[in-house]
N, C-alpha and C. Protein backbone atom coordinates (compact mmCIF):
# COMPACT_ATOMS: atom_id res chain seq x y z
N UNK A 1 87.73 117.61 87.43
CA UNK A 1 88.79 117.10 86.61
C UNK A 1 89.68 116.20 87.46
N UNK A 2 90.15 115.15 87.01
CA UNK A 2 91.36 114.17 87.48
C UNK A 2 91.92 114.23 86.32
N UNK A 3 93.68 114.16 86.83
CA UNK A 3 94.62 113.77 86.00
C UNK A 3 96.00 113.29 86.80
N UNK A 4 96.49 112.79 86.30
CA UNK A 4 97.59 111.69 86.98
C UNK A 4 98.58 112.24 86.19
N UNK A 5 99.90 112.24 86.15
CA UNK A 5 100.99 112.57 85.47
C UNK A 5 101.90 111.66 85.85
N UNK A 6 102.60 111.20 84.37
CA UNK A 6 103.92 109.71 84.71
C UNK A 6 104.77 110.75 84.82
N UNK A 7 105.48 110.64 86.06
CA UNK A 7 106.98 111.44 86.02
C UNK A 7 107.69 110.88 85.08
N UNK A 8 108.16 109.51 84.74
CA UNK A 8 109.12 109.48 84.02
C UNK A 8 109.20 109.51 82.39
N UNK A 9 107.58 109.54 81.92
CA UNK A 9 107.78 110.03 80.66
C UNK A 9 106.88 111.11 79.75
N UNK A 10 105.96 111.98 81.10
CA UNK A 10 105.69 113.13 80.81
C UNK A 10 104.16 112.78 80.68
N UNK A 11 103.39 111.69 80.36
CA UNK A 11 102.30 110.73 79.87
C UNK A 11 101.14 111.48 80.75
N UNK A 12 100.33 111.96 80.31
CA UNK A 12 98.88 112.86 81.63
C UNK A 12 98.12 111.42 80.51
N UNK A 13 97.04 111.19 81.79
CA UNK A 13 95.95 110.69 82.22
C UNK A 13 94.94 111.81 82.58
N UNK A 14 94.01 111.57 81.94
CA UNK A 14 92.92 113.02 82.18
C UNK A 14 91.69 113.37 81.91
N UNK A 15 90.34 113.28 83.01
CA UNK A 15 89.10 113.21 82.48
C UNK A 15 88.58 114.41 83.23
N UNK A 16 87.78 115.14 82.44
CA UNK A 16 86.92 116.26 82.90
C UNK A 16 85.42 115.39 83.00
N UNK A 17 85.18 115.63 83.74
CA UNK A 17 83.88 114.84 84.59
C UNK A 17 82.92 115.66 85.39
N UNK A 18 81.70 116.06 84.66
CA UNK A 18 80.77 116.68 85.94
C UNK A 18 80.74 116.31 86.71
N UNK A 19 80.35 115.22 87.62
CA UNK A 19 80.74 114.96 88.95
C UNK A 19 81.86 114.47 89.64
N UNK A 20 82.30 114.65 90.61
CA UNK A 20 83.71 114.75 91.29
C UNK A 20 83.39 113.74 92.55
N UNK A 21 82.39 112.54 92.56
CA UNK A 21 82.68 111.66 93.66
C UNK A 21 83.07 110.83 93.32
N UNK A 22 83.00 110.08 94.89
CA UNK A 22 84.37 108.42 95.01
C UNK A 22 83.98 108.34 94.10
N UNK A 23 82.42 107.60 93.29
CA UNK A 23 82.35 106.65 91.81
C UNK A 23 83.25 107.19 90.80
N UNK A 24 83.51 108.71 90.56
CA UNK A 24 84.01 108.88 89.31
C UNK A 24 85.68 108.70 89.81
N UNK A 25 86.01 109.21 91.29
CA UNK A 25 87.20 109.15 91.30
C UNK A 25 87.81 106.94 90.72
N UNK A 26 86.44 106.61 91.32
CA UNK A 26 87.42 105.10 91.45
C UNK A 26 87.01 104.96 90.26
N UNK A 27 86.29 105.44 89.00
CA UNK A 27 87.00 104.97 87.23
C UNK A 27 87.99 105.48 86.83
N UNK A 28 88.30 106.89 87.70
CA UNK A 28 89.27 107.26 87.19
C UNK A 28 90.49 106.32 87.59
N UNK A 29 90.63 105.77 88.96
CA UNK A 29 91.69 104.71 89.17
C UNK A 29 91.65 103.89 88.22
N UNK A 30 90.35 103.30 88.19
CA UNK A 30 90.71 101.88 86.78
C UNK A 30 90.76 102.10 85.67
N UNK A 31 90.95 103.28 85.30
CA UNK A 31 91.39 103.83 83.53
C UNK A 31 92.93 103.98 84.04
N UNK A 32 93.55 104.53 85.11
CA UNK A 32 94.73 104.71 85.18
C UNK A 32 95.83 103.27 85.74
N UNK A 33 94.31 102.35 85.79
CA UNK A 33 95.00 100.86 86.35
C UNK A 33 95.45 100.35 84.59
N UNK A 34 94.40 100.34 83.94
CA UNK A 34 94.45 100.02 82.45
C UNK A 34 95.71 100.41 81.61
N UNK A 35 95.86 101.69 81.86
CA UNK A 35 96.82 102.67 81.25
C UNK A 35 98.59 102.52 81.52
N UNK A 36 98.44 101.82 82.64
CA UNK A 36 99.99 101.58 83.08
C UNK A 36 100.64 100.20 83.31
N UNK A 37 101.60 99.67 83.00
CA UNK A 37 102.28 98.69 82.92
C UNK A 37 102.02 97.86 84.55
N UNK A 38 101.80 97.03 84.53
CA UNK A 38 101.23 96.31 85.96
C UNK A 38 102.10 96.12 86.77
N UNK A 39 103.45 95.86 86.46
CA UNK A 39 104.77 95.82 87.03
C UNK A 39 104.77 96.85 88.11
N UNK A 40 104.61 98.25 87.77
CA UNK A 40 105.11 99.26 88.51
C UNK A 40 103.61 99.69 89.73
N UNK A 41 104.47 99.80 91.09
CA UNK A 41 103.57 100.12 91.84
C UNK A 41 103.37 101.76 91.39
N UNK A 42 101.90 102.40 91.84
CA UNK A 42 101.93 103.62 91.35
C UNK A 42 101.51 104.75 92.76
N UNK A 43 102.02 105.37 92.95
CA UNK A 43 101.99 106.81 93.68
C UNK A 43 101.69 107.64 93.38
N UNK A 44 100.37 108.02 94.31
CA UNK A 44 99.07 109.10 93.18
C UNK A 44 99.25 110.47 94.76
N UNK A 45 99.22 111.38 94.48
CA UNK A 45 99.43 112.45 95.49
C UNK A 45 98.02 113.36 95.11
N UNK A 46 97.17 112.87 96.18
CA UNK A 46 95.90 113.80 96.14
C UNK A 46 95.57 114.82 97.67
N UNK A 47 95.12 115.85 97.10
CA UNK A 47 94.52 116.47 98.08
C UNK A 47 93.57 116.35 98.97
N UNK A 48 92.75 117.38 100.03
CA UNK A 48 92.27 116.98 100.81
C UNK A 48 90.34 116.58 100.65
N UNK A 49 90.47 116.78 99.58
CA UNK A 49 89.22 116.41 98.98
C UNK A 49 88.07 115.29 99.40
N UNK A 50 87.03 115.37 99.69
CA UNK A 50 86.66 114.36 100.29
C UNK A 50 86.68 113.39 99.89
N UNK A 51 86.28 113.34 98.34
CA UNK A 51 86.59 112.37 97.42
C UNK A 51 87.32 111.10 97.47
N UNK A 52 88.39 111.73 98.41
CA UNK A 52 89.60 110.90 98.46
C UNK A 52 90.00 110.26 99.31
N UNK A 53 88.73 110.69 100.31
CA UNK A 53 88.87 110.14 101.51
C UNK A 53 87.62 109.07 101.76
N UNK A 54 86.94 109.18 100.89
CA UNK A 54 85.62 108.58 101.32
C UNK A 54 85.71 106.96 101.51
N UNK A 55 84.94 106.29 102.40
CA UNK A 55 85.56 105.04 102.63
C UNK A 55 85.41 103.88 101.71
N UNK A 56 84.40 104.18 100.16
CA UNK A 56 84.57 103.51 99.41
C UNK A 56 86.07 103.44 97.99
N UNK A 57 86.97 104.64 98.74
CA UNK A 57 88.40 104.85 98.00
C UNK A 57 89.06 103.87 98.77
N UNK A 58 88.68 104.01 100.05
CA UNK A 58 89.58 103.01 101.02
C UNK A 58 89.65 101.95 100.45
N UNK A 59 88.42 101.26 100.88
CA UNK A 59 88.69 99.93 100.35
C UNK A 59 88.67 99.28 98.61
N UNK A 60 88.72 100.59 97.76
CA UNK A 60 89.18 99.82 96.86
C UNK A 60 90.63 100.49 96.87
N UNK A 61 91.34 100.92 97.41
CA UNK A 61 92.63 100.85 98.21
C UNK A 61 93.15 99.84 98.44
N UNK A 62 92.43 99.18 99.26
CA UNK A 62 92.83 97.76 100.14
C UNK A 62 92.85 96.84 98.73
N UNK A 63 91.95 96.67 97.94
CA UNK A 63 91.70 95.98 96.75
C UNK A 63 93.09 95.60 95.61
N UNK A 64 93.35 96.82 95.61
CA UNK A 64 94.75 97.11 94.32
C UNK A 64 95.80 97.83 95.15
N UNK A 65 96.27 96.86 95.58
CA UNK A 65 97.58 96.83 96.67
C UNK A 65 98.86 97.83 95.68
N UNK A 66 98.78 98.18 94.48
CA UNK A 66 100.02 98.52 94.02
C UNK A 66 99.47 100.25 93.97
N UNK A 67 98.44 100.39 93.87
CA UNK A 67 98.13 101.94 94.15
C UNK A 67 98.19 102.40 95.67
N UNK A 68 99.23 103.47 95.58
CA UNK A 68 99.52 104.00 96.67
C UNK A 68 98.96 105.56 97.46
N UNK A 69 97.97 105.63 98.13
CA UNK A 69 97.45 107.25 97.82
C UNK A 69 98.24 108.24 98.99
N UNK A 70 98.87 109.07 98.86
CA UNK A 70 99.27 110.00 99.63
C UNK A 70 98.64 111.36 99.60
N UNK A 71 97.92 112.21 101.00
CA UNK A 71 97.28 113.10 100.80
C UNK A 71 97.66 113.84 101.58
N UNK A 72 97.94 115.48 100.72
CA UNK A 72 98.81 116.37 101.07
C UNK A 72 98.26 116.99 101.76
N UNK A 73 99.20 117.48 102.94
CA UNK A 73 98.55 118.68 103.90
C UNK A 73 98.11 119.40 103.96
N UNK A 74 96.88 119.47 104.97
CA UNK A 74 95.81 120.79 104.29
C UNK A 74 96.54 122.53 104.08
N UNK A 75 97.53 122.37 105.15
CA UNK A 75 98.19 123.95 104.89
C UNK A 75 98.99 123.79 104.08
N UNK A 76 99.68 123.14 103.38
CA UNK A 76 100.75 122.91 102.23
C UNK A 76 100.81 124.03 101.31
N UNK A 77 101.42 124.92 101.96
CA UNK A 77 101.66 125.72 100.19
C UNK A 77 102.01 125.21 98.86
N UNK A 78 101.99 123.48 98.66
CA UNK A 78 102.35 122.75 97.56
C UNK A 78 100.68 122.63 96.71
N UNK A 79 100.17 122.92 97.94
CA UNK A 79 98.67 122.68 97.50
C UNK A 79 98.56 123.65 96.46
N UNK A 80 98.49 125.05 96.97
CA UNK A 80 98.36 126.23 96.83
C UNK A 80 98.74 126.16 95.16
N UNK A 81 100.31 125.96 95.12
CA UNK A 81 101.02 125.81 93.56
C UNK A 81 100.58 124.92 92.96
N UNK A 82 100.21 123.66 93.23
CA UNK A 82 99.47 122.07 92.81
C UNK A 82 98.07 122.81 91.63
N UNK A 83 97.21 123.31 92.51
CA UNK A 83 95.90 123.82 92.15
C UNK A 83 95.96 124.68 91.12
N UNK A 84 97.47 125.63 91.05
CA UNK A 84 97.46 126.75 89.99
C UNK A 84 97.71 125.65 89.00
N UNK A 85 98.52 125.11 88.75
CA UNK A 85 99.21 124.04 87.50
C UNK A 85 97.92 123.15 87.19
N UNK A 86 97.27 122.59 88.16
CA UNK A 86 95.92 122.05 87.91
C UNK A 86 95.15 122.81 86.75
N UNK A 87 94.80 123.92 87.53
CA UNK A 87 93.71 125.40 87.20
C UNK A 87 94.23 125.65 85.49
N UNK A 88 95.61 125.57 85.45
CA UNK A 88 96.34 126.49 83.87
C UNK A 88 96.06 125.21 82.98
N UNK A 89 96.09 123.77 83.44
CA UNK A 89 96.31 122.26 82.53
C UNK A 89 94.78 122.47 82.07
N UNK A 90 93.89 122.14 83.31
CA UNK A 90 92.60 122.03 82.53
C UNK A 90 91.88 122.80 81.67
N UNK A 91 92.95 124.09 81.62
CA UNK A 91 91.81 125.30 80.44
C UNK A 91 92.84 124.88 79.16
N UNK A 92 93.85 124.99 79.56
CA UNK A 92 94.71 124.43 77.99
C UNK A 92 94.69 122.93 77.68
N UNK A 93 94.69 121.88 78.14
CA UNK A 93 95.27 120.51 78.01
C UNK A 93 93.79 119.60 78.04
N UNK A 94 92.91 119.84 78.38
CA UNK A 94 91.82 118.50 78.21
C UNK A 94 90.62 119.45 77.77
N UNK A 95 89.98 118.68 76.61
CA UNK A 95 88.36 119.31 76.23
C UNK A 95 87.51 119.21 77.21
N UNK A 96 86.75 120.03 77.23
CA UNK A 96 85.30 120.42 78.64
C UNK A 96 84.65 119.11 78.12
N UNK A 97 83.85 118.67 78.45
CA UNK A 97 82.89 117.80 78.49
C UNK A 97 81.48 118.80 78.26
N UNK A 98 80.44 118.22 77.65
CA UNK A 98 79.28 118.59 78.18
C UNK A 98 78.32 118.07 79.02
């Protein structure tokens, strides 16, 4: 699952996806490039996932200069709470896929 959340007007972005690599992560960027006003640079806070690290995120990183990725510390107890709110959204808030 990916989902993005607009702080300022509550707005989830959200795909349940059998597979969880860079390819699906980087549609998920360009559905969330689509989805938001072009004006605003955007600040996405991901974990330590490889996903997110892999060097084809990089450079489409380098690509769309207004997406910003920050990735949280592996000991972060923010993680810890991040993952429960994750874990509770995806059984209530987005349909499974088959």
């Amino acid at each position: 699952m990916f989902a993005a959340l607009n702080t300022l007007d509550g707005k989830v972005i959200g795909d349940c996806l059998p597979l969880h690599r860079h390819q699906e992560f980087i549609h998920f960027l360009k559905r969330i490039d689509q989805e938001t006003p072009k004006e605003f640079e955007l600040h996405l806070i991901v974990d330590h996932y490889a996903t997110h690290k892999h060097p084809g995120i990089e450079r489409w990183s380098r690509r769309n200069p207004r997406f910003h990725l920050h990735l949280t510390p592996t000991s972060s107890s923010s993680t810890h709470e991040h993952r429960a709110h994750v874990s509770s959204f995806a059984k209530c808030a987005l349909p499974i896929r088959p």
